[in-house]
Structures are given as C-alpha cells and as structure tokens.
C-alpha atoms as a PDB file:
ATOM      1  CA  UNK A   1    -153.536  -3.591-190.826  1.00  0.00           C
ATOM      2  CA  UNK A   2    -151.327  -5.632-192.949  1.00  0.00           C
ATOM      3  CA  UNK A   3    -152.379  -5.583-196.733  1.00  0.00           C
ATOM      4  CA  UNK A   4    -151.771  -9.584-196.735  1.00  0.00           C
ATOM      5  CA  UNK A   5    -154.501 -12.379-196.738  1.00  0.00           C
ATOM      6  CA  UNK A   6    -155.462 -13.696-193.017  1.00  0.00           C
ATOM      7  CA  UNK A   7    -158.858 -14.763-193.598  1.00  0.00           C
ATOM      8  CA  UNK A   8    -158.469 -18.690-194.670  1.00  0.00           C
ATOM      9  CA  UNK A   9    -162.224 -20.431-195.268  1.00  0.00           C
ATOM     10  CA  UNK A  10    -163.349 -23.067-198.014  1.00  0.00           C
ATOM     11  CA  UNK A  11    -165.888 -22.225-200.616  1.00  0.00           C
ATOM     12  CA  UNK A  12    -168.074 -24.307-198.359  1.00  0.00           C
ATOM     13  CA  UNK A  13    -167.904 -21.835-195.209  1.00  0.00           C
ATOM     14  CA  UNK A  14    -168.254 -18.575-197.998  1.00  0.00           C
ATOM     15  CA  UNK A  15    -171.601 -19.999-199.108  1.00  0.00           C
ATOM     16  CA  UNK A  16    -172.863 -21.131-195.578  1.00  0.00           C
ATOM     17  CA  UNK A  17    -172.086 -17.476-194.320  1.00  0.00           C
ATOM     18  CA  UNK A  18    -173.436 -15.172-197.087  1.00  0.00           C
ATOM     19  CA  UNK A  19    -176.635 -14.659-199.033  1.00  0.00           C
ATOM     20  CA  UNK A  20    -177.084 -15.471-202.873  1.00  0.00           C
ATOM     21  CA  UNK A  21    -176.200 -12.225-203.789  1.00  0.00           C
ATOM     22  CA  UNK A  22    -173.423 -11.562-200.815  1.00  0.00           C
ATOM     23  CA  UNK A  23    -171.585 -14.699-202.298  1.00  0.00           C
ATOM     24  CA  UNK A  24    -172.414 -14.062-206.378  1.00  0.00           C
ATOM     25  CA  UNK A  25    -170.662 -10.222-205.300  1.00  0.00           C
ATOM     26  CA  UNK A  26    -168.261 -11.202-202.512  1.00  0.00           C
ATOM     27  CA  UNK A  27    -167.028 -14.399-204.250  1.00  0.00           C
ATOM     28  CA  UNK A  28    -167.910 -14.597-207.732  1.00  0.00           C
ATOM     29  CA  UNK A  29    -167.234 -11.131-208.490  1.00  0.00           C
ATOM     30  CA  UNK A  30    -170.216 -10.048-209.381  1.00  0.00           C
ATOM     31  CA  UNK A  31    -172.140  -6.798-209.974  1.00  0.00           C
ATOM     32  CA  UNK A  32    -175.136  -5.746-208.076  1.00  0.00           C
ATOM     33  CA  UNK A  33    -178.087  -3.517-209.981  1.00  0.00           C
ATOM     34  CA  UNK A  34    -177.210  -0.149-210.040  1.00  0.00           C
ATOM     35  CA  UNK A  35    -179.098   2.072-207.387  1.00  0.00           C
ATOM     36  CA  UNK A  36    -180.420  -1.299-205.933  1.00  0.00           C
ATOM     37  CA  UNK A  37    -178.606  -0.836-202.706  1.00  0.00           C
ATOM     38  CA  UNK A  38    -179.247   2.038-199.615  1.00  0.00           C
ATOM     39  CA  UNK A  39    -175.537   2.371-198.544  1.00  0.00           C
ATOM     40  CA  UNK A  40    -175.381   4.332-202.753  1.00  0.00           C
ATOM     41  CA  UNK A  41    -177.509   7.465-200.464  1.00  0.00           C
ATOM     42  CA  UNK A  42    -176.519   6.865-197.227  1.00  0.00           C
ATOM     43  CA  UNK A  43    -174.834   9.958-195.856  1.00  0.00           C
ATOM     44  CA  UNK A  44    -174.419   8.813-192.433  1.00  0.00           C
ATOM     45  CA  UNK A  45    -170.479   9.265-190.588  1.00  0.00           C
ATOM     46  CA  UNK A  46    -168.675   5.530-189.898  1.00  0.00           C
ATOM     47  CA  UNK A  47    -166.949   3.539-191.608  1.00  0.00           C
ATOM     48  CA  UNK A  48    -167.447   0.813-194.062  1.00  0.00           C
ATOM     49  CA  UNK A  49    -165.430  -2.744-193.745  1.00  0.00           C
ATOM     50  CA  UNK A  50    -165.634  -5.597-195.878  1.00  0.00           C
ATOM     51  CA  UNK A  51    -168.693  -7.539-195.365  1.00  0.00           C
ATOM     52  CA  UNK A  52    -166.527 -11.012-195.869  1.00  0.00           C
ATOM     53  CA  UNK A  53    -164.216 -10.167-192.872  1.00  0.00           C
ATOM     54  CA  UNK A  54    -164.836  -6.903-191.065  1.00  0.00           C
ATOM     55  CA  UNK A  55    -161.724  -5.585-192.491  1.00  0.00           C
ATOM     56  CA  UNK A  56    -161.787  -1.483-192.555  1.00  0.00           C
ATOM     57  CA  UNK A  57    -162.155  -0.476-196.547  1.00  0.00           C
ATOM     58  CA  UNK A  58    -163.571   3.263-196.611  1.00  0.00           C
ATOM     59  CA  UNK A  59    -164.535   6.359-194.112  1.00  0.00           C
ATOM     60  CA  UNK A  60    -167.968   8.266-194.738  1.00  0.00           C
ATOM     61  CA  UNK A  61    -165.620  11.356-195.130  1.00  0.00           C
ATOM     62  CA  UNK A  62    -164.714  10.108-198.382  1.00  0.00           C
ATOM     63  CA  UNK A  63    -168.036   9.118-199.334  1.00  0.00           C
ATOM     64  CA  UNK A  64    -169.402  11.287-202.063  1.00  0.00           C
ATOM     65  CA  UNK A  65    -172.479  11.219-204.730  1.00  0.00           C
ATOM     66  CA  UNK A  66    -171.050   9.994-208.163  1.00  0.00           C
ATOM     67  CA  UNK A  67    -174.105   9.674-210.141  1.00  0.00           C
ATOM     68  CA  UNK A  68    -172.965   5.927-210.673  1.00  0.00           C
ATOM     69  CA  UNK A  69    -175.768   4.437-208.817  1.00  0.00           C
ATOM     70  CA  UNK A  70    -173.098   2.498-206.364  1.00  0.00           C
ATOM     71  CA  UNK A  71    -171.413   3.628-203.410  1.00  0.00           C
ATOM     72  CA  UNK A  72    -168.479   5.343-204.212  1.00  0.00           C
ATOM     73  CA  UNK A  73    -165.501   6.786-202.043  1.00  0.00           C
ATOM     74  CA  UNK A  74    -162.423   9.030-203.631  1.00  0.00           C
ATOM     75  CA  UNK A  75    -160.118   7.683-201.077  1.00  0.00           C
ATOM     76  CA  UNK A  76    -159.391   4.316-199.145  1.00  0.00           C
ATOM     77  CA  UNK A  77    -160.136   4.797-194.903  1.00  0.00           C
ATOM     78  CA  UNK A  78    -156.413   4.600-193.167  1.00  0.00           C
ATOM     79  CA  UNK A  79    -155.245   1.342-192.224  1.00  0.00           C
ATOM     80  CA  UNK A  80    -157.776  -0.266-195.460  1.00  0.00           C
ATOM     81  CA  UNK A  81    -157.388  -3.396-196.495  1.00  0.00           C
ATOM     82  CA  UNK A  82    -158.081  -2.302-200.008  1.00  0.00           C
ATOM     83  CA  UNK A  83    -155.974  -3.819-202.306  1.00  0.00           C
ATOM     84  CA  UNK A  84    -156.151  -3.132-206.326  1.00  0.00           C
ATOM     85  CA  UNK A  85    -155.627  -5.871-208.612  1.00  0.00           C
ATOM     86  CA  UNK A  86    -155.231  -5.493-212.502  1.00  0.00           C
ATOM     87  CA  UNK A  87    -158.556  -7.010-214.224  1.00  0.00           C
ATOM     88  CA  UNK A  88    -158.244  -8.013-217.615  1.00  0.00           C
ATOM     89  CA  UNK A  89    -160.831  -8.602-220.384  1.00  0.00           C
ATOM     90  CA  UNK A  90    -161.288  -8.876-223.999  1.00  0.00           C
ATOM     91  CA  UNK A  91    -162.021  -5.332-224.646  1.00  0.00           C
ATOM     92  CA  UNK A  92    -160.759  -3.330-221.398  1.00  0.00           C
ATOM     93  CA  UNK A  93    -158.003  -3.338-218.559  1.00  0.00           C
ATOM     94  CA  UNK A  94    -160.092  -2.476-214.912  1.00  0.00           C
ATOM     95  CA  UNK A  95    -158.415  -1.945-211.125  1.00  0.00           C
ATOM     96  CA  UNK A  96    -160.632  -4.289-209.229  1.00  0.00           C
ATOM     97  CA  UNK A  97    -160.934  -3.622-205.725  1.00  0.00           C
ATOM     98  CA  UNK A  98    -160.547  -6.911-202.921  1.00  0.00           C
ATOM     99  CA  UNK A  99    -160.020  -7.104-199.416  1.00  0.00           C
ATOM    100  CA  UNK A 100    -157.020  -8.115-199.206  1.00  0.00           C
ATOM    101  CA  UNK A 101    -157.820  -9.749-195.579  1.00  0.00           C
ATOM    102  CA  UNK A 102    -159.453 -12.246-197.166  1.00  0.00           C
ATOM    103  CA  UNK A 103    -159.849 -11.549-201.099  1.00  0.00           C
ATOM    104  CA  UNK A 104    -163.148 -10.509-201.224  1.00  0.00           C
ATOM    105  CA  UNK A 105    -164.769  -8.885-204.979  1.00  0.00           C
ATOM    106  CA  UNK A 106    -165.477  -5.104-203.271  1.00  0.00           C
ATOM    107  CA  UNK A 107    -166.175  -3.284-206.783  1.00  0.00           C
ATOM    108  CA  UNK A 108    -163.333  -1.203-209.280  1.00  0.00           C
ATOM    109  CA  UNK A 109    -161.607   1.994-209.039  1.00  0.00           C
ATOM    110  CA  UNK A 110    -161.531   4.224-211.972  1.00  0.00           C
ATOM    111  CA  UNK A 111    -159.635   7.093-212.426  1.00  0.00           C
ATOM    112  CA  UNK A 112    -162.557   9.460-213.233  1.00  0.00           C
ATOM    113  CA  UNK A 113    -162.945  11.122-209.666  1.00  0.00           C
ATOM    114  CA  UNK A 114    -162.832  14.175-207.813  1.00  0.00           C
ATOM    115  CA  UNK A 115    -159.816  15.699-206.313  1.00  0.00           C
ATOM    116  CA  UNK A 116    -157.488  15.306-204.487  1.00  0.00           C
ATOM    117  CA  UNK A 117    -157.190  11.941-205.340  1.00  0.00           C
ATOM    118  CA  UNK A 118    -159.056  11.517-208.937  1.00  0.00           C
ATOM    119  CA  UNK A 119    -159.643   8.127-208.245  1.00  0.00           C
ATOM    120  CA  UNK A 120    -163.543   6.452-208.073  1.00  0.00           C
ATOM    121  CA  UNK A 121    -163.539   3.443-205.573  1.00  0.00           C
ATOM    122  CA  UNK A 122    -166.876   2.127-207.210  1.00  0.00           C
ATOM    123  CA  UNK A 123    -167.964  -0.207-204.492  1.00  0.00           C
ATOM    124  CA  UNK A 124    -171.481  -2.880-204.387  1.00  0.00           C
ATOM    125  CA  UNK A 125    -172.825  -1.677-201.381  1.00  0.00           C
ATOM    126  CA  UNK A 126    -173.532  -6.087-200.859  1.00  0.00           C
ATOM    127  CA  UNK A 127    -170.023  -6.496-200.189  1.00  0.00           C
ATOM    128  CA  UNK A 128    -169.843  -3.951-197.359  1.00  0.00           C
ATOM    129  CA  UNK A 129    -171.425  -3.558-194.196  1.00  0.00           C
ATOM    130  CA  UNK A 130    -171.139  -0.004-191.944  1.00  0.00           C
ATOM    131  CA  UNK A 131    -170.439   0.677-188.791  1.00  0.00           C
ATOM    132  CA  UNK A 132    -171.519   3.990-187.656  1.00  0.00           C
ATOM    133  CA  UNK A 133    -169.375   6.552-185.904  1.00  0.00           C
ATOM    134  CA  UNK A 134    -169.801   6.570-181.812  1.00  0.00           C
ATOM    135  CA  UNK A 135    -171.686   9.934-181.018  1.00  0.00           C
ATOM    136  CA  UNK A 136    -170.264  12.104-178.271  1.00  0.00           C
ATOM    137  CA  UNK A 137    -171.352  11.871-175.252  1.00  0.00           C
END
C-alpha cells in the first residue's frame, strides 16, 4: 500500500460514521482511558487496520504486553499504512502515529520498546478494529 492519503471525506461524513469517542480519538486526536479497551489483552492472531479506513496498521505477531494499559505493537504489519508525524508541545517532542490512508489519530510511538526494533507503537484500541487470522482448514 502506498503511504499517501486516498481516503477524501468532510468532517461531516467522519462524524456521521464514528461514535463520540471513535471521532474525539480518530479525528480529534484524542486519548482513550488507559486499560478501558479489550483489544490492550487480546492475544488473538490477525491483524489490526485502521478503524477510519480499513487500512492494514499492525500484525498480532507484534503484539506484546507493555504494561501501558493500551495496545501496543514493537513493529508496523508489512504493507502498514502507519505513518509517523513529529508532535510538538510546550514541554515535549512525540512521534504520533496516523493512517496515512486517510490521516487518522492511531496513538504515538516511543522509543522505549523491546527488541529488535525498540520502538512502542502505543495505539487506542478505538481507532482500530481486528480482523482475525483465517484458521486452516
């Protein structure tokens, strides 16, 4: 997948489509509660696109327990649309994490996790949705 934006709707359409909270997280980048959401245990195998779009963000395989109280993934699934973007505020400098499909708030990577990669894709579980892995026949 291209890593360019293809997903063109108004403000209008965002808020028609998604929840309160979907569009405060999606939209308005905002935060959900810590531990509030049951993709932070999930330990099923899929993956997990954006919720905006559908665009692939993260595989289950790099899915691991942080302590954070939000999803979190060490790596991006191949073929993501994750895109980082430099997040400035008074006091810090973040990586925020959008889908770059169609620019979507997905969380912030920090550079706090495990190997190989060291990197922390902390995600709200609101602004993804999972599809789980076919089983074998």
């Amino acid at each position: 997948m291209s890593k360019t934006s293809n997903t063109q709707k108004s403000e209008q359409d965002w808020r028609r489509e998604l929840g309160e909270l979907e569009y405060h997280v999606l939209r308005q980048k905002g935060t959900e509660r810590a531990f509030s959401h049951p993709y932070n245990d999930q330990q099923a195998q899929g993956q997990y696109v954006c919720k905006g779009c559908g665009a692939p963000l993260f595989s289950s395989t790099h899915k691991y327990e942080s302590g954070s109280g939000w999803p979190s993934f060490f790596d991006e699934a191949p073929e993501s649309a994750v895109e980082l973007q430099v997040q400035r505020t008074f006091f810090a400098r973040k990586l925020e994490i959008v889908c770059a499909a169609c620019q979507s708030h997905i969380g912030h990577m920090f550079e706090d996790g495990p190997q190989p990669t060291g990197k922390r894709y902390c995600t709200n579980g609101t602004a993804l949705s999972f599809v789980p892995q076919p089983e074998d026949d």
